[in-house]
Protein backbone atom coordinates (compact mmCIF):
# COMPACT_ATOMS: atom_id res chain seq x y z
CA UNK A 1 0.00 0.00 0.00
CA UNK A 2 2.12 3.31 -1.44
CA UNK A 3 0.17 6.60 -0.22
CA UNK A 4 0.72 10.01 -2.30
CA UNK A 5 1.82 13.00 -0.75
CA UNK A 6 -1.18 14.03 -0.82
CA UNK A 7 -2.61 11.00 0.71
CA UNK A 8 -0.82 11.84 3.99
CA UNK A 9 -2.81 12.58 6.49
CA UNK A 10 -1.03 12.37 9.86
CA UNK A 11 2.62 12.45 10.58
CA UNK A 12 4.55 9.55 13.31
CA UNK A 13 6.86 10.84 15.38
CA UNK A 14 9.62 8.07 17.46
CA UNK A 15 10.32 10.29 20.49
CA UNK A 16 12.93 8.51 22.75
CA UNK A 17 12.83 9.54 25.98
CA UNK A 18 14.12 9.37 29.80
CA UNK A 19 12.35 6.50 31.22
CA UNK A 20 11.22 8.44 34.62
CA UNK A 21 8.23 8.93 36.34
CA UNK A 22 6.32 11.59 34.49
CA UNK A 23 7.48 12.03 31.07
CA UNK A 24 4.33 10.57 29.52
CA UNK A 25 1.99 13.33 31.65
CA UNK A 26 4.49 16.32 30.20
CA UNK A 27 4.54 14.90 26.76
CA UNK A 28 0.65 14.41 26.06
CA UNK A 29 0.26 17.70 28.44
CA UNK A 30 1.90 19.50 25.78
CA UNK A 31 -0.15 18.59 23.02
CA UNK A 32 -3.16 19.23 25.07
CA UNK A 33 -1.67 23.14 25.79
CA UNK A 34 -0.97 23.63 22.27
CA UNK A 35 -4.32 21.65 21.05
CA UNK A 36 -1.82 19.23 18.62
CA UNK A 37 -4.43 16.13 17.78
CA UNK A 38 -3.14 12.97 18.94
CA UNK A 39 -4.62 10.27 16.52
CA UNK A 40 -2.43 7.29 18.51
CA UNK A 41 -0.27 7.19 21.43
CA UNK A 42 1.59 4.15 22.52
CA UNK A 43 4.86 3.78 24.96
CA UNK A 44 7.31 1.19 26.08
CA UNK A 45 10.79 0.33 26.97
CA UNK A 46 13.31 0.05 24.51
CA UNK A 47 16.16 -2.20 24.98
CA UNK A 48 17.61 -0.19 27.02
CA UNK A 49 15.75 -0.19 30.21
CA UNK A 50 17.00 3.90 30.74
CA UNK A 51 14.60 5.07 27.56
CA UNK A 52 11.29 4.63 26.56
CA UNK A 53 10.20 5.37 23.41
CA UNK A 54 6.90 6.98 22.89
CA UNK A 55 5.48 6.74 19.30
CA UNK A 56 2.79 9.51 18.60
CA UNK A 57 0.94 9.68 15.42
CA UNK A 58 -0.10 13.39 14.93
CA UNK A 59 -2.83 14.87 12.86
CA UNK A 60 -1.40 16.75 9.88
CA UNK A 61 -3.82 19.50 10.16
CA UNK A 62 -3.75 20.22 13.73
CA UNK A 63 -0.22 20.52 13.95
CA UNK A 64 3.05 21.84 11.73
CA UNK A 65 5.91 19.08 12.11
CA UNK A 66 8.32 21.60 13.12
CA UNK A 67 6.32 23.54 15.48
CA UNK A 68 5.49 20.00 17.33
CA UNK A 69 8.87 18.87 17.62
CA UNK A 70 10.17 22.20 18.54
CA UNK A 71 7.72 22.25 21.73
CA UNK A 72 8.68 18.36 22.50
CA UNK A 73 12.66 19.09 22.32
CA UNK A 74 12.13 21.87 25.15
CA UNK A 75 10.92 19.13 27.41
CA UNK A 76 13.89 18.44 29.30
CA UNK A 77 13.93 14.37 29.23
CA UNK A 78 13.24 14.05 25.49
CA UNK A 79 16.52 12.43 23.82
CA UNK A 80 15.70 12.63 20.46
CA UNK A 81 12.36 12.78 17.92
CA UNK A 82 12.43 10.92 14.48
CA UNK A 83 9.71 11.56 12.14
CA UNK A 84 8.75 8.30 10.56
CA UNK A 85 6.99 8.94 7.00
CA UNK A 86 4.08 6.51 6.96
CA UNK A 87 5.26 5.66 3.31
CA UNK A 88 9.00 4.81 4.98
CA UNK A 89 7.76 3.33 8.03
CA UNK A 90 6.29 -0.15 9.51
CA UNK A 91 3.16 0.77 11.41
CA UNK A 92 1.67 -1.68 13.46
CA UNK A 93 -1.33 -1.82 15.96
CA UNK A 94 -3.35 -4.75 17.91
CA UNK A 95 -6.95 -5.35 17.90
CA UNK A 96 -8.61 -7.02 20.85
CA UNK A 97 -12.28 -7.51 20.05
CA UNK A 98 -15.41 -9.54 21.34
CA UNK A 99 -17.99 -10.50 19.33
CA UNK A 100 -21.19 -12.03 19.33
CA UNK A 101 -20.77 -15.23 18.15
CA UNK A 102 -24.06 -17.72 18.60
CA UNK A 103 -23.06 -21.00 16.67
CA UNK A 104 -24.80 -20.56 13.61
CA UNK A 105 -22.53 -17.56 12.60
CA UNK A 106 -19.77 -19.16 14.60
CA UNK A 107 -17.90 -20.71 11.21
CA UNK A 108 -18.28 -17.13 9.51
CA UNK A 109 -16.78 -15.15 12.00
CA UNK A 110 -13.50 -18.24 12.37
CA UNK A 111 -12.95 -17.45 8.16
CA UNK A 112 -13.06 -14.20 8.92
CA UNK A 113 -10.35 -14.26 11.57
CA UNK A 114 -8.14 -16.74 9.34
CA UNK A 115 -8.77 -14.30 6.44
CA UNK A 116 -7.50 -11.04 8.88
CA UNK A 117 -4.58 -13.65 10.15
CA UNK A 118 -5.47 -13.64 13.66
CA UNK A 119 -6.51 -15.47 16.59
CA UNK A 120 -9.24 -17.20 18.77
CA UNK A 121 -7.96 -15.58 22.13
CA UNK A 122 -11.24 -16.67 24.42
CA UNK A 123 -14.18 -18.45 23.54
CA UNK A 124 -17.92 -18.85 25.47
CA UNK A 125 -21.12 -19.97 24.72
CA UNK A 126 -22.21 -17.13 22.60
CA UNK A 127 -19.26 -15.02 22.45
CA UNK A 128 -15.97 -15.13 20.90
CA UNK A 129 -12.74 -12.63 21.74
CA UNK A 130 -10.48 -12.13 19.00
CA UNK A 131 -6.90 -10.56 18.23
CA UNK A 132 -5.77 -9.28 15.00
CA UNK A 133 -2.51 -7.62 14.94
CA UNK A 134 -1.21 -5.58 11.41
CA UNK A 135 -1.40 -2.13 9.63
CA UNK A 136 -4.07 0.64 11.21
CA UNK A 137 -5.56 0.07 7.94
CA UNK A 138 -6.29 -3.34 8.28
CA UNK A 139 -7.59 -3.55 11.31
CA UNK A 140 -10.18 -0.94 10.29
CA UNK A 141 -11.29 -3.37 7.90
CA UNK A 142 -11.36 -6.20 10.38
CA UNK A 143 -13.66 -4.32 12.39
CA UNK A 144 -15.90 -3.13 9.94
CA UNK A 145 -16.00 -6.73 8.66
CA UNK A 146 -16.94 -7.76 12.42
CA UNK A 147 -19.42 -4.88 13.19
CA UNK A 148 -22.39 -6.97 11.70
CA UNK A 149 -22.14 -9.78 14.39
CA UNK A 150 -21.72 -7.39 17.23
CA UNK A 151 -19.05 -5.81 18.75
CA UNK A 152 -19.80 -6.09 22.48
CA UNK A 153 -15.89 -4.57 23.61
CA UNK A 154 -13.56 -3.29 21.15
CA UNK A 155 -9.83 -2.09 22.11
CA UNK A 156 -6.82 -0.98 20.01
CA UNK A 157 -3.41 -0.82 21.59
CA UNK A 158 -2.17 2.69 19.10
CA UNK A 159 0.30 2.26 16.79
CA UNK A 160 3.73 1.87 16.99
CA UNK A 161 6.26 2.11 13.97
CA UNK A 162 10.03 1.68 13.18
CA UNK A 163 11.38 2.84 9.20
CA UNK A 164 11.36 0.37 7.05
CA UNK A 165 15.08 -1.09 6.28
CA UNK A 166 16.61 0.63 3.74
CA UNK A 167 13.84 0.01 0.97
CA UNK A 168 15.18 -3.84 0.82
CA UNK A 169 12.28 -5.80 -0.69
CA UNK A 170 12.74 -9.75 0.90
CA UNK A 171 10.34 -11.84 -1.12
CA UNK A 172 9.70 -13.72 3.17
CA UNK A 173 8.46 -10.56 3.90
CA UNK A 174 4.92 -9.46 3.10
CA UNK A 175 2.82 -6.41 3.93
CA UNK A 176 -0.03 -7.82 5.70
């Protein structure tokens, strides 16, 4: 999936960071003060248990990339920022979802999870729990797919990204 320019509509920012107490309430606290639109926010240790690294997908039209990484490099425990261009980046998120699932529509929704690659997490009588893990775009489609069996609880973990490796294509690898 290649998006234009023009096609662009939010921008990801890596920001690695102190890991301290904190950091995560200053960060989103400054794009609350300066109204930036956070469309996904997810954090975690990196392999280095002194950083986290918080990866922030930002909406293009509330926010000017240089004026939002300009206000997050005055923010004293902020290491470095790196934009990642959703064209040049891996973008992945996780979609935990329950769904109705009485067992007449049972088989549908099981082709539907082996057509989205994922997984029976939990299973009861009329109910199934799902997890599909892959691009923000797909898992839109998973859950539009799902919404006519019922989504009882739906939850998203936010993406996180790393730039793709120098624009090697491996014939293994797949975009999913």
């Amino acid at each position: 999936m290649s998006a234009s320019p023009d096609d662009i509509t939010h921008h990801i920012l890596s920001v690695l960071v102190e890991n301290k107490a904190g950091v995560l309430a200053r960060v989103s606290g400054l794009f609350a003060r300066r109204g930036f639109n956070i469309i996904s926010l997810a954090v975690a240790p990196t392999e280095d248990e002194h950083f986290s690294r918080i990866t922030i997908a930002v909406d293009v039209a509330s926010a000017p990339l240089d004026q939002v990484t300009e206000q997050l490099f005055k923010l004293i425990s902020v290491v470095s920022i790196t934009e990642l261009d959703p064209r040049h980046a891996v973008e992945r998120e996780l979609l935990l979802v329950t769904v109705e699932a009485p067992p007449a529509v049972r088989p549908q929704i099981l082709a539907l999870v082996d057509e989205f690659v994922g997984r029976v997490l939990d299973e009861g009588e009329d109910r199934l729990t799902l997890s599909v893990e892959g691009h923000p775009d797909k898992l839109d489609g998973c859950a539009e797919r799902l919404e006519p069996f019922g989504i009882v609880e739906l939850q998203r973990t936010g993406r996180v990204a790393l730039p793709k490796l120098d624009n090697v294509v491996d014939p293994r690898l797949h975009q999913v």
